[in-house]
N, C-alpha and C. Protein backbone atom coordinates (compact mmCIF):
# COMPACT_ATOMS: atom_id res chain seq x y z
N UNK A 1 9.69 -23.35 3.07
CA UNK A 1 10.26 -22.50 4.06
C UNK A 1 9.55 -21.16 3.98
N UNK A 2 9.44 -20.76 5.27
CA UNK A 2 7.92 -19.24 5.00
C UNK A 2 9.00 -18.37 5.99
N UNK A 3 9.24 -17.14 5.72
CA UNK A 3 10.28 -16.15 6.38
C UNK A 3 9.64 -14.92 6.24
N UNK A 4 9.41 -14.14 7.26
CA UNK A 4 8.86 -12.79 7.78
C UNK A 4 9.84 -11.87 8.25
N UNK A 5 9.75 -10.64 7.32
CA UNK A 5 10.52 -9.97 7.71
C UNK A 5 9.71 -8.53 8.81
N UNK A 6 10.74 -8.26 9.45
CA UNK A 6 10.54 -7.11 10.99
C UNK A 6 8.90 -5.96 10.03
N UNK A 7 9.21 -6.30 8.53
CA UNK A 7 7.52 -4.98 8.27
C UNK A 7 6.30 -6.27 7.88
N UNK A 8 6.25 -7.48 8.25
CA UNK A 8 5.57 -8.04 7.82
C UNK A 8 5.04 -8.81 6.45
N UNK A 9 6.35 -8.70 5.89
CA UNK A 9 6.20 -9.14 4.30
C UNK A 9 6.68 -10.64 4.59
N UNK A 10 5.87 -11.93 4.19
CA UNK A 10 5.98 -12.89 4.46
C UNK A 10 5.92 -13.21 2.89
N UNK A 11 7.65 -14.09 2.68
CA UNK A 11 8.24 -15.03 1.67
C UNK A 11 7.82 -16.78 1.95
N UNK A 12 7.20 -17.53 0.84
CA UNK A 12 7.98 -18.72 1.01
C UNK A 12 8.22 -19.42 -0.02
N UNK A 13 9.09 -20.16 0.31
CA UNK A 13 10.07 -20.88 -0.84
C UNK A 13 10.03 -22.36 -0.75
N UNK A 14 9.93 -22.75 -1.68
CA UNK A 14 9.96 -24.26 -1.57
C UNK A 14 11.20 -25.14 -2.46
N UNK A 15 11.96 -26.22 -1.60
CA UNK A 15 12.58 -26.67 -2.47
C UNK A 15 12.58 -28.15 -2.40
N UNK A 16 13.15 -29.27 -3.64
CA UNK A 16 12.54 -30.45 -3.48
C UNK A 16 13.94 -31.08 -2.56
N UNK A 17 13.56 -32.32 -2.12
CA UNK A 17 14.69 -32.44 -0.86
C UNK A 17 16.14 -33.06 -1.87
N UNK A 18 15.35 -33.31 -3.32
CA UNK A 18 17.06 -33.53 -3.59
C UNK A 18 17.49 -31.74 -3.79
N UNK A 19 17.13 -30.76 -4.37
CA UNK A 19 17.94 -29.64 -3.90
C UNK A 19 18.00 -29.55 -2.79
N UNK A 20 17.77 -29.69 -1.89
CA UNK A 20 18.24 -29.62 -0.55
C UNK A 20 19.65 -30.52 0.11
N UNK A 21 19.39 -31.73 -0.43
CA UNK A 21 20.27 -32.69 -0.11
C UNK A 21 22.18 -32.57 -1.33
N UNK A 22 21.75 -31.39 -2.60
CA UNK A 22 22.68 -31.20 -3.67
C UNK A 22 23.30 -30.10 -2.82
N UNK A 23 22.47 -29.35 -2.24
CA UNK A 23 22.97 -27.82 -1.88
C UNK A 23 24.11 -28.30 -0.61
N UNK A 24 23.47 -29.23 0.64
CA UNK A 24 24.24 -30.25 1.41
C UNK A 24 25.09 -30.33 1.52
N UNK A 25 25.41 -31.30 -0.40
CA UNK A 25 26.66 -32.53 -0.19
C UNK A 25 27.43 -31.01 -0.66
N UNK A 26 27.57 -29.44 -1.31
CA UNK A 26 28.65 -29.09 -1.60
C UNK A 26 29.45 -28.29 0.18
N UNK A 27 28.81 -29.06 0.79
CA UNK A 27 29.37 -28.15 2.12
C UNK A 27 28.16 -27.69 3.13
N UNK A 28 27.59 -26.85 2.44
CA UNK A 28 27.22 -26.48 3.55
C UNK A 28 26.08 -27.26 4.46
N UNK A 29 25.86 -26.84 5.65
CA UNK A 29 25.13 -27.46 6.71
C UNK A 29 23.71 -27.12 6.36
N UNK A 30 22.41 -27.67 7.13
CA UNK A 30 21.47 -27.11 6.84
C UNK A 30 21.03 -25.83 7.21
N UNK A 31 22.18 -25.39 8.96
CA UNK A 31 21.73 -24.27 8.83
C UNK A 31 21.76 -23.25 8.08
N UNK A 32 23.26 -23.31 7.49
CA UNK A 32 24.08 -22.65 6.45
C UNK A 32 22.97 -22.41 5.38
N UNK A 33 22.47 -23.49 5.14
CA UNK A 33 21.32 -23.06 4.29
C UNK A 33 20.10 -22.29 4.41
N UNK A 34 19.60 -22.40 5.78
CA UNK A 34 18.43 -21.38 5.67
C UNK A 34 19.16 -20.88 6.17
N UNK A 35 19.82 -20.03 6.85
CA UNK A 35 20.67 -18.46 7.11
C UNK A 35 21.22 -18.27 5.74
N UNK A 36 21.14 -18.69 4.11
CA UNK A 36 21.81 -18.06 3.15
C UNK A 36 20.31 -17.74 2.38
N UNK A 37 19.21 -18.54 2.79
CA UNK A 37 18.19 -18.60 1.99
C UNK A 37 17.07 -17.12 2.82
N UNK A 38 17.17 -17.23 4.48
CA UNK A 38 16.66 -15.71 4.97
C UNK A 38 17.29 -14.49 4.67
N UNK A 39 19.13 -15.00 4.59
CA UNK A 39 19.61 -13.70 3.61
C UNK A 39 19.14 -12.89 2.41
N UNK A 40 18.98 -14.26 1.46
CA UNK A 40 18.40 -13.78 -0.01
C UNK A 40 16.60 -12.62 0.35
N UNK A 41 16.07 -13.66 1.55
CA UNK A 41 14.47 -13.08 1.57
C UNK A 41 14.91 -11.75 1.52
N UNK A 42 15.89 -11.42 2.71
CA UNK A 42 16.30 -10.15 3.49
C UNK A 42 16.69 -9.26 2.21
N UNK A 43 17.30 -9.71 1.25
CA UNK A 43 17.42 -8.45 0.08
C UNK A 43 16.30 -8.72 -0.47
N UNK A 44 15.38 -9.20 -0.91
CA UNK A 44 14.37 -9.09 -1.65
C UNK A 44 13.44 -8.45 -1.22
N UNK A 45 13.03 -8.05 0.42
CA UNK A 45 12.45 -7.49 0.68
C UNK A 45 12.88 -6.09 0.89
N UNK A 46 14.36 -5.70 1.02
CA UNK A 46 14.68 -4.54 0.85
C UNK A 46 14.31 -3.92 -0.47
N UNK A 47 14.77 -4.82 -1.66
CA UNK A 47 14.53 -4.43 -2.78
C UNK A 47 13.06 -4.10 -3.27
N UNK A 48 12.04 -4.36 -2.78
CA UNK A 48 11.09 -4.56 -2.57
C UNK A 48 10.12 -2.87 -1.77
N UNK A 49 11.27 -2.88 -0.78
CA UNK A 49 11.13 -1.33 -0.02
C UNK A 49 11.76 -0.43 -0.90
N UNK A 50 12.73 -0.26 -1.34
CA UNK A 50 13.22 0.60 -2.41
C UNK A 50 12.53 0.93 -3.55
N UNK A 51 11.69 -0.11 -4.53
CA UNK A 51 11.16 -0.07 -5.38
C UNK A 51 9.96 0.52 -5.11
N UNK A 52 9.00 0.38 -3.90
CA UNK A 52 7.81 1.37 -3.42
C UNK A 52 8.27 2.68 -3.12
N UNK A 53 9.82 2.66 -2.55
CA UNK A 53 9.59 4.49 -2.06
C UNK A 53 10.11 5.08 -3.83
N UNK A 54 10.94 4.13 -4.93
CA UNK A 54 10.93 4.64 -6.10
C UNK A 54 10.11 5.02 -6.69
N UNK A 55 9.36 4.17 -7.09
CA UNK A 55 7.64 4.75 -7.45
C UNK A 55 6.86 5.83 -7.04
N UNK A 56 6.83 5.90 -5.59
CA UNK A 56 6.75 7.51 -4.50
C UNK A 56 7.13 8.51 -5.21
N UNK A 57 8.49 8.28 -5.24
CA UNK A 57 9.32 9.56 -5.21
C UNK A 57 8.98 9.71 -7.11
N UNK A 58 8.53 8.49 -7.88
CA UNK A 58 8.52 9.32 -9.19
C UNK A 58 7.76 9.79 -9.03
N UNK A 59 6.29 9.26 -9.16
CA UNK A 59 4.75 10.25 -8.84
C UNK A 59 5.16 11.24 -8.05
N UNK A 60 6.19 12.05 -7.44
CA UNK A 60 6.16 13.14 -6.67
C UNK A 60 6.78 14.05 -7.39
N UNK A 61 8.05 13.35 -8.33
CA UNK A 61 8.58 14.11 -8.90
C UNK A 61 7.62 14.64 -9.79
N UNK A 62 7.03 13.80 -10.71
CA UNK A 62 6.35 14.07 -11.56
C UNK A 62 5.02 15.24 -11.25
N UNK A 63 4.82 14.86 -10.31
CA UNK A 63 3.83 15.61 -9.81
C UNK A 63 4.70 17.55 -9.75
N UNK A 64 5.66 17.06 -8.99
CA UNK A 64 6.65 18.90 -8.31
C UNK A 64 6.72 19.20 -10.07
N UNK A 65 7.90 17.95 -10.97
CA UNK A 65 8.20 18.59 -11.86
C UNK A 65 7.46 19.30 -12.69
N UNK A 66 6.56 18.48 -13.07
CA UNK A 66 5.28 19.05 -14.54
C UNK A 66 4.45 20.29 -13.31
N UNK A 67 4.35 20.00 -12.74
CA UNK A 67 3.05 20.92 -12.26
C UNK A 67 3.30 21.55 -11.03
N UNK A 68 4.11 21.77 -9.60
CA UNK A 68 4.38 22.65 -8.67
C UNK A 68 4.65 23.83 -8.93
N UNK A 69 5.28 24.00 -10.02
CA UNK A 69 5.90 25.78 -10.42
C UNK A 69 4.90 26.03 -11.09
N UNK A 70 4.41 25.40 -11.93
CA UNK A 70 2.88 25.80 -13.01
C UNK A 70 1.68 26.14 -12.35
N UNK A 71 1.57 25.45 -11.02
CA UNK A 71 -0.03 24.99 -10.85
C UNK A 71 0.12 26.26 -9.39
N UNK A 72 -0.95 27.01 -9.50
CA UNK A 72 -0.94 27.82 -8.36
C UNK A 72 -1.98 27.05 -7.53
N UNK A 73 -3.14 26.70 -8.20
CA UNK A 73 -4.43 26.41 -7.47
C UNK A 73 -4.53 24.26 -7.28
N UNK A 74 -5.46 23.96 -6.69
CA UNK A 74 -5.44 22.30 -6.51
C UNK A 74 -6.05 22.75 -7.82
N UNK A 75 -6.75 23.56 -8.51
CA UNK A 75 -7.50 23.10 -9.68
C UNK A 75 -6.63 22.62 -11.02
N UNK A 76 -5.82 23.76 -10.88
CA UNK A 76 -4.77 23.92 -12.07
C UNK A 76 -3.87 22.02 -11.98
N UNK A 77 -3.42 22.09 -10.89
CA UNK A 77 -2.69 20.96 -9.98
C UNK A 77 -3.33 19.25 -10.91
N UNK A 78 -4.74 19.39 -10.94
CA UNK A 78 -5.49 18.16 -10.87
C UNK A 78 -5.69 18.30 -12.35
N UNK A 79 -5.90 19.56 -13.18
CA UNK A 79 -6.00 19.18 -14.59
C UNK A 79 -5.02 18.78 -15.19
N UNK A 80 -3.63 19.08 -13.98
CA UNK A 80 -2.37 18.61 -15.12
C UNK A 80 -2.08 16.98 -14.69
N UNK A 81 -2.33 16.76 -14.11
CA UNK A 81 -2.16 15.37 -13.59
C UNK A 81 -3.15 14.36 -14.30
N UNK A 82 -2.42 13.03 -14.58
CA UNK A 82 -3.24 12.12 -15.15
C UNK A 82 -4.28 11.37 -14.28
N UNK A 83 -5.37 11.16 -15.13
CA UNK A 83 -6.46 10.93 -14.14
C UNK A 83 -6.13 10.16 -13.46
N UNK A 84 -5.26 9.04 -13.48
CA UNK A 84 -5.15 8.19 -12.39
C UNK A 84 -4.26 8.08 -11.08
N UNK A 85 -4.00 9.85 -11.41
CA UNK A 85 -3.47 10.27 -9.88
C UNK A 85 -4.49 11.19 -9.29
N UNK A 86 -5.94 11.57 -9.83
CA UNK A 86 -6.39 12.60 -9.06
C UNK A 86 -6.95 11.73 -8.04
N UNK A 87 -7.66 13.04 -7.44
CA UNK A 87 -7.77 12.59 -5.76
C UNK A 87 -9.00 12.00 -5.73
N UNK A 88 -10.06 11.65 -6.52
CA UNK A 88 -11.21 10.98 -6.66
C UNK A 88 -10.63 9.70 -6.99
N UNK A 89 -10.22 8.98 -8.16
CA UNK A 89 -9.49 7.89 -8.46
C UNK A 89 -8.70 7.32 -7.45
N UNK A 90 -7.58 8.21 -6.96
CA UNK A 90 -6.69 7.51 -5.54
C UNK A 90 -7.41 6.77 -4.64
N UNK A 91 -8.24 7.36 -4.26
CA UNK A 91 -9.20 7.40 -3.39
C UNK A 91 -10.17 6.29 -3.22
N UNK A 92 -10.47 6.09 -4.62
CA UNK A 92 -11.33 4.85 -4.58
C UNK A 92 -10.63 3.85 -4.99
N UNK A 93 -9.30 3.89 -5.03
CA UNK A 93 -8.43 2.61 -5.67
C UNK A 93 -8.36 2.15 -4.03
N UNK A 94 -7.80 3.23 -3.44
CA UNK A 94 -7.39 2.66 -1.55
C UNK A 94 -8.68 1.91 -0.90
N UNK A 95 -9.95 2.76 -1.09
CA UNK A 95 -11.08 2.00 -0.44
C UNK A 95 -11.65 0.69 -0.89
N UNK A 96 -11.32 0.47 -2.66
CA UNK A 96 -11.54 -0.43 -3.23
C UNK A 96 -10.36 -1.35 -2.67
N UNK A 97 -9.44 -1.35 -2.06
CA UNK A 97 -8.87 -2.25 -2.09
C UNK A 97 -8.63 -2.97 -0.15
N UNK A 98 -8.89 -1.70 0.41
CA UNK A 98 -9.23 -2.21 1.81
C UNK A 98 -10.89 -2.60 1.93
N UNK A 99 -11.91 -2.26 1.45
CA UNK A 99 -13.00 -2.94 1.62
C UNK A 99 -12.80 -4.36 1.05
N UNK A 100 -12.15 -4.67 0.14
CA UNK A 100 -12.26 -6.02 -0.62
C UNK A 100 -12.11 -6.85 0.19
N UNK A 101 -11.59 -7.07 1.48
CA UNK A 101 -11.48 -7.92 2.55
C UNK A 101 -12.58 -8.54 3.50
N UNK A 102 -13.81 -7.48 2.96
CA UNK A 102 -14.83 -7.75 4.25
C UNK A 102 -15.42 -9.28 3.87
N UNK A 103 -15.59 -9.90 2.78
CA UNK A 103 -16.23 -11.40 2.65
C UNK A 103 -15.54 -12.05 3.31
N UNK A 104 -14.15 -11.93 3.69
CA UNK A 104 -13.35 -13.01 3.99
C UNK A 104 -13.32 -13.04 5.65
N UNK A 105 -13.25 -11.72 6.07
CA UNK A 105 -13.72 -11.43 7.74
C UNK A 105 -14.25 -11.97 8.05
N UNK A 106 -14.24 -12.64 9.39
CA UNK A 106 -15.02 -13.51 9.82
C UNK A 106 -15.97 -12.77 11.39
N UNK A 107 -15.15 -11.41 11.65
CA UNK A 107 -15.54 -10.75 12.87
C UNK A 107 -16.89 -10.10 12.02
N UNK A 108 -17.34 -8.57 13.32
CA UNK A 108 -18.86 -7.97 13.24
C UNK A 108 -17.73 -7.24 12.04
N UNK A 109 -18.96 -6.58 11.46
CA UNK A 109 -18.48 -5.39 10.71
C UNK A 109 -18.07 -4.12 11.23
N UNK A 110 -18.44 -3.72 12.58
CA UNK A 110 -17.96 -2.42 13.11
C UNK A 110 -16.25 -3.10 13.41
N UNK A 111 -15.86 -4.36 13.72
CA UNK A 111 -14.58 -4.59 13.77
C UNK A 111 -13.61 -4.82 12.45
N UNK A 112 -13.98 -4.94 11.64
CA UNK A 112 -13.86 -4.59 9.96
C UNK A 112 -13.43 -3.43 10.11
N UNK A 113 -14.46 -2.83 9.81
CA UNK A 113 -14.77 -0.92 9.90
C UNK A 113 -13.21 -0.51 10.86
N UNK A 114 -13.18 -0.54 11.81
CA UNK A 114 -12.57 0.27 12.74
C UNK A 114 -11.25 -0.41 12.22
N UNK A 115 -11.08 -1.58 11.75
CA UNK A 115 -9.55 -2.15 11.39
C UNK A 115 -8.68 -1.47 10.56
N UNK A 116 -9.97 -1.39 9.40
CA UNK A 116 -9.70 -0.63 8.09
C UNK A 116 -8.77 0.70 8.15
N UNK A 117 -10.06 1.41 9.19
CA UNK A 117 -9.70 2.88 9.25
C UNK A 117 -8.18 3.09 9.86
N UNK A 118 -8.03 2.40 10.64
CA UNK A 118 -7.03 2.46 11.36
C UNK A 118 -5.84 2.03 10.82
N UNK A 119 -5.94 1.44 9.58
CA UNK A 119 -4.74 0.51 9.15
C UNK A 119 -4.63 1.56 7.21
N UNK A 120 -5.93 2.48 7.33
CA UNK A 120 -5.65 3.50 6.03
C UNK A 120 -5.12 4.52 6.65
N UNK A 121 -5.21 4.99 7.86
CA UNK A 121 -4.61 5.80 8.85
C UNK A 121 -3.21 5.86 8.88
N UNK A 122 -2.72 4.73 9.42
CA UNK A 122 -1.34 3.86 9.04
C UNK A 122 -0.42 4.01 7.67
N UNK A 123 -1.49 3.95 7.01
CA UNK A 123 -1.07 4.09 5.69
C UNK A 123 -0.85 5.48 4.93
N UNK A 124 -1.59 6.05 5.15
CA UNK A 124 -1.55 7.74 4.90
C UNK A 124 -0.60 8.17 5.92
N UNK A 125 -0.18 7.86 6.75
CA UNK A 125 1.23 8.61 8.05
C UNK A 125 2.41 7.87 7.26
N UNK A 126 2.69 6.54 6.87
CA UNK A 126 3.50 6.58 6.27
C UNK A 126 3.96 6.69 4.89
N UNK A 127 2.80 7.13 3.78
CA UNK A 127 3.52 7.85 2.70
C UNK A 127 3.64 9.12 3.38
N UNK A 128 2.78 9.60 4.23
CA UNK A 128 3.19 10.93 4.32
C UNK A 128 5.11 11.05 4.99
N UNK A 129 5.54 10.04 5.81
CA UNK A 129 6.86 10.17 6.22
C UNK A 129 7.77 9.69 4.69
N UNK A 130 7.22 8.67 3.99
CA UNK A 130 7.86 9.00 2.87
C UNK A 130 8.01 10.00 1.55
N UNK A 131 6.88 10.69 1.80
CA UNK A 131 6.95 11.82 0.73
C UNK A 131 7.39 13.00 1.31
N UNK A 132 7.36 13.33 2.86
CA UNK A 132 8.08 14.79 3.37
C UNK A 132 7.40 15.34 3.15
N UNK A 133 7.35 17.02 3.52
CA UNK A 133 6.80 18.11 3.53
C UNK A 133 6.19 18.43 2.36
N UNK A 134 5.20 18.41 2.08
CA UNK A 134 4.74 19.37 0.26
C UNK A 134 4.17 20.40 0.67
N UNK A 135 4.08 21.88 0.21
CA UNK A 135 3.42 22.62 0.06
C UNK A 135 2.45 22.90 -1.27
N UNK A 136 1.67 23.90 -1.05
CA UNK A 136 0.65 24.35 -1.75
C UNK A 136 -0.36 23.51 -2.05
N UNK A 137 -0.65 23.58 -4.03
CA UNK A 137 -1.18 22.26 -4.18
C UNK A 137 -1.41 20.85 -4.30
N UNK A 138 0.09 20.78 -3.69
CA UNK A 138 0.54 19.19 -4.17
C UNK A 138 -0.26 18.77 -2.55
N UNK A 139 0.13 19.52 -1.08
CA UNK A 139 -0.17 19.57 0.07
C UNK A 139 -2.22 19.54 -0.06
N UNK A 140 -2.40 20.35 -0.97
CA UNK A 140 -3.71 20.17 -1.23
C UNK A 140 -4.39 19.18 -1.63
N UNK A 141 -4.09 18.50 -2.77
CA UNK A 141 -4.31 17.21 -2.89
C UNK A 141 -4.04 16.17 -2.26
N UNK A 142 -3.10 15.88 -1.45
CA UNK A 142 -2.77 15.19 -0.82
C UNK A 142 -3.99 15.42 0.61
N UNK A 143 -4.55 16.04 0.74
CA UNK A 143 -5.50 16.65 1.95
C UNK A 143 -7.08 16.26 1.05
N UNK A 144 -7.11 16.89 0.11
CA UNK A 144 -8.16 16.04 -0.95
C UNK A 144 -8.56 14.71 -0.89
N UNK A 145 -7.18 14.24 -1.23
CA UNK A 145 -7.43 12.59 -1.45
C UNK A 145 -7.64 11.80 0.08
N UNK A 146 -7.40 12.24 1.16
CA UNK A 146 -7.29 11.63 2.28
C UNK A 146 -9.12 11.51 2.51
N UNK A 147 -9.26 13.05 2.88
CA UNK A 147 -10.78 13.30 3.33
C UNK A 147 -11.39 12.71 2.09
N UNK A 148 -10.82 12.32 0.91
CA UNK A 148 -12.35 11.72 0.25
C UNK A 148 -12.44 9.63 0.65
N UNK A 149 -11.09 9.88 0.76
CA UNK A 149 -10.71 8.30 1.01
C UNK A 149 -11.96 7.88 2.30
N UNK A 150 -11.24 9.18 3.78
CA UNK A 150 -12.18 8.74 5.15
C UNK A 150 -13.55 8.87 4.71
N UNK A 151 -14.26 9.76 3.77
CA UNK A 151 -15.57 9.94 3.68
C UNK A 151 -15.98 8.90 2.62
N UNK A 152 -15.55 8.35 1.80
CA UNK A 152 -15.53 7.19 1.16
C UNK A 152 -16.03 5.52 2.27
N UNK A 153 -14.86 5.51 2.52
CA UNK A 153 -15.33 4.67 3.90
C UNK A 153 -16.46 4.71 4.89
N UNK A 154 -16.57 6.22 5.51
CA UNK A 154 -17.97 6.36 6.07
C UNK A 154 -19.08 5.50 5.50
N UNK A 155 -19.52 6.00 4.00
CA UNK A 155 -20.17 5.98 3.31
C UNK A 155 -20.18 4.25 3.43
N UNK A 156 -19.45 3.71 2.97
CA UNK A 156 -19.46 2.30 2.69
C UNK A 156 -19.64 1.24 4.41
N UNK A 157 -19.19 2.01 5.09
CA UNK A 157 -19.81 1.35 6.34
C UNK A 157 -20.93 1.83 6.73
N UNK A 158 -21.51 3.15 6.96
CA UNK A 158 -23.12 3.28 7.00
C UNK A 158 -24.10 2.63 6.29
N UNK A 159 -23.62 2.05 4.53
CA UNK A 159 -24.52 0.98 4.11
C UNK A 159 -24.64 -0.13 4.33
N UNK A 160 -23.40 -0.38 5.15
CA UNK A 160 -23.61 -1.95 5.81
C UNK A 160 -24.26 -2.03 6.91
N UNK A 161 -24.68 -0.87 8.08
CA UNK A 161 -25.10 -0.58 9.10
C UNK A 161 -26.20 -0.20 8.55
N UNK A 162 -26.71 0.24 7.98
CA UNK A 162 -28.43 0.67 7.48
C UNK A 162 -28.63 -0.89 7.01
N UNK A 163 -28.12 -2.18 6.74
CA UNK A 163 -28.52 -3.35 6.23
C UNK A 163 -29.11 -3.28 4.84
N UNK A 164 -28.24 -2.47 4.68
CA UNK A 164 -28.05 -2.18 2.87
C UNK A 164 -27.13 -3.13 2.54
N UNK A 165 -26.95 -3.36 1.10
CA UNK A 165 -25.80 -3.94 0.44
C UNK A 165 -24.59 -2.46 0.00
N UNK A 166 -23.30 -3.38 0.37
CA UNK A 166 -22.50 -2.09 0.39
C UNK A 166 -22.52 -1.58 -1.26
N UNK A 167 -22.35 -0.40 -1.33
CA UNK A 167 -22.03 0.23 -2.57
C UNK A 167 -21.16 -0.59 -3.46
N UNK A 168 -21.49 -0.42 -4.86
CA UNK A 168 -20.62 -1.15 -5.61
C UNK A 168 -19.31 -0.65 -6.04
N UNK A 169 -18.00 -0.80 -5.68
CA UNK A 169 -17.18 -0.18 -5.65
C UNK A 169 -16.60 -0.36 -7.20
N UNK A 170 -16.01 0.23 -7.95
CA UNK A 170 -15.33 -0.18 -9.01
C UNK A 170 -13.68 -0.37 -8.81
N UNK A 171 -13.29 -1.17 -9.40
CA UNK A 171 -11.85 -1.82 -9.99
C UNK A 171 -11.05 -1.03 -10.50
């Protein structure tokens, strides 16, 4: 059974037909059963949304707590932060992980390219609606990590368009 929920997170579950036929004989119908089994998807994928904006909101805290009142400058900001939140690292974790798709593409690469951008675009508008307003340097980095992300990408689609091999991205 494969169930999609309204953000696109696709569950599936498999069961053998004697659980199916046990679950049955105590009553319920089959629909009864998949309307109890899209229920379960339906919290798991909430739980699922909760646990990403948790994570958010710690890296933010963490970020305001240790370092917003401390850090006047992005410089101060980025030495207190562990490297694997600065804005070089972010940056190439996002591109490393939307380029990783292009072997499997079967379109040109400018339709790759333009998917990408548009769907890291997507992606940067909505942490930004989940993280809210930041000022100073937290607002700074967050402006950091974007423009290195889009110029990151440039970079990696101009070497596929010069008929280069793309840059080797790291993991």
């Amino acid at each position: 059974m494969q169930v999609e929920n309204g953000q696109g997170d696709r569950f599936e579950l498999t069961f053998s037909q004697q659980a199916v036929a046990s679950m049955t004989t105590y009553g319920a119908s089959n629909q009864q059963f998949v309307e109890g089994v899209q229920g379960w998807m339906q919290k798991i994928s909430e739980q699922m949304q909760e646990q990403a904006e948790g994570l958010l909101q710690a890296a933010m805290d963490e970020i305001e707590g240790k370092n917003a009142n401390e850090s006047d400058s992005l410089e101060e900001l980025e030495a207190a932060l562990p490297e694997y939140w600065n804005a070089e690292n972010t940056s190439q974790r996002i591109v490393d992980f939307a380029t990783s798709f292009h072997s499997i593409f079967s379109g040109e690469d400018e339709s790759f390219y333009q998917e990408i951008l548009e769907a890291v675009r997507e992606g940067f508008r909505q942490a930004g609606l989940m993280a809210g307003d930041q000022e100073g340097a937290v607002q700074e980095l967050w402006n950091k990590t974007e423009d290195l992300t889009f110029q990151k990408l440039d970079s990696w689609y101009n070497s596929l368009s010069n008929q280069q091999s793309p840059p080797q991205l790291s993991v």
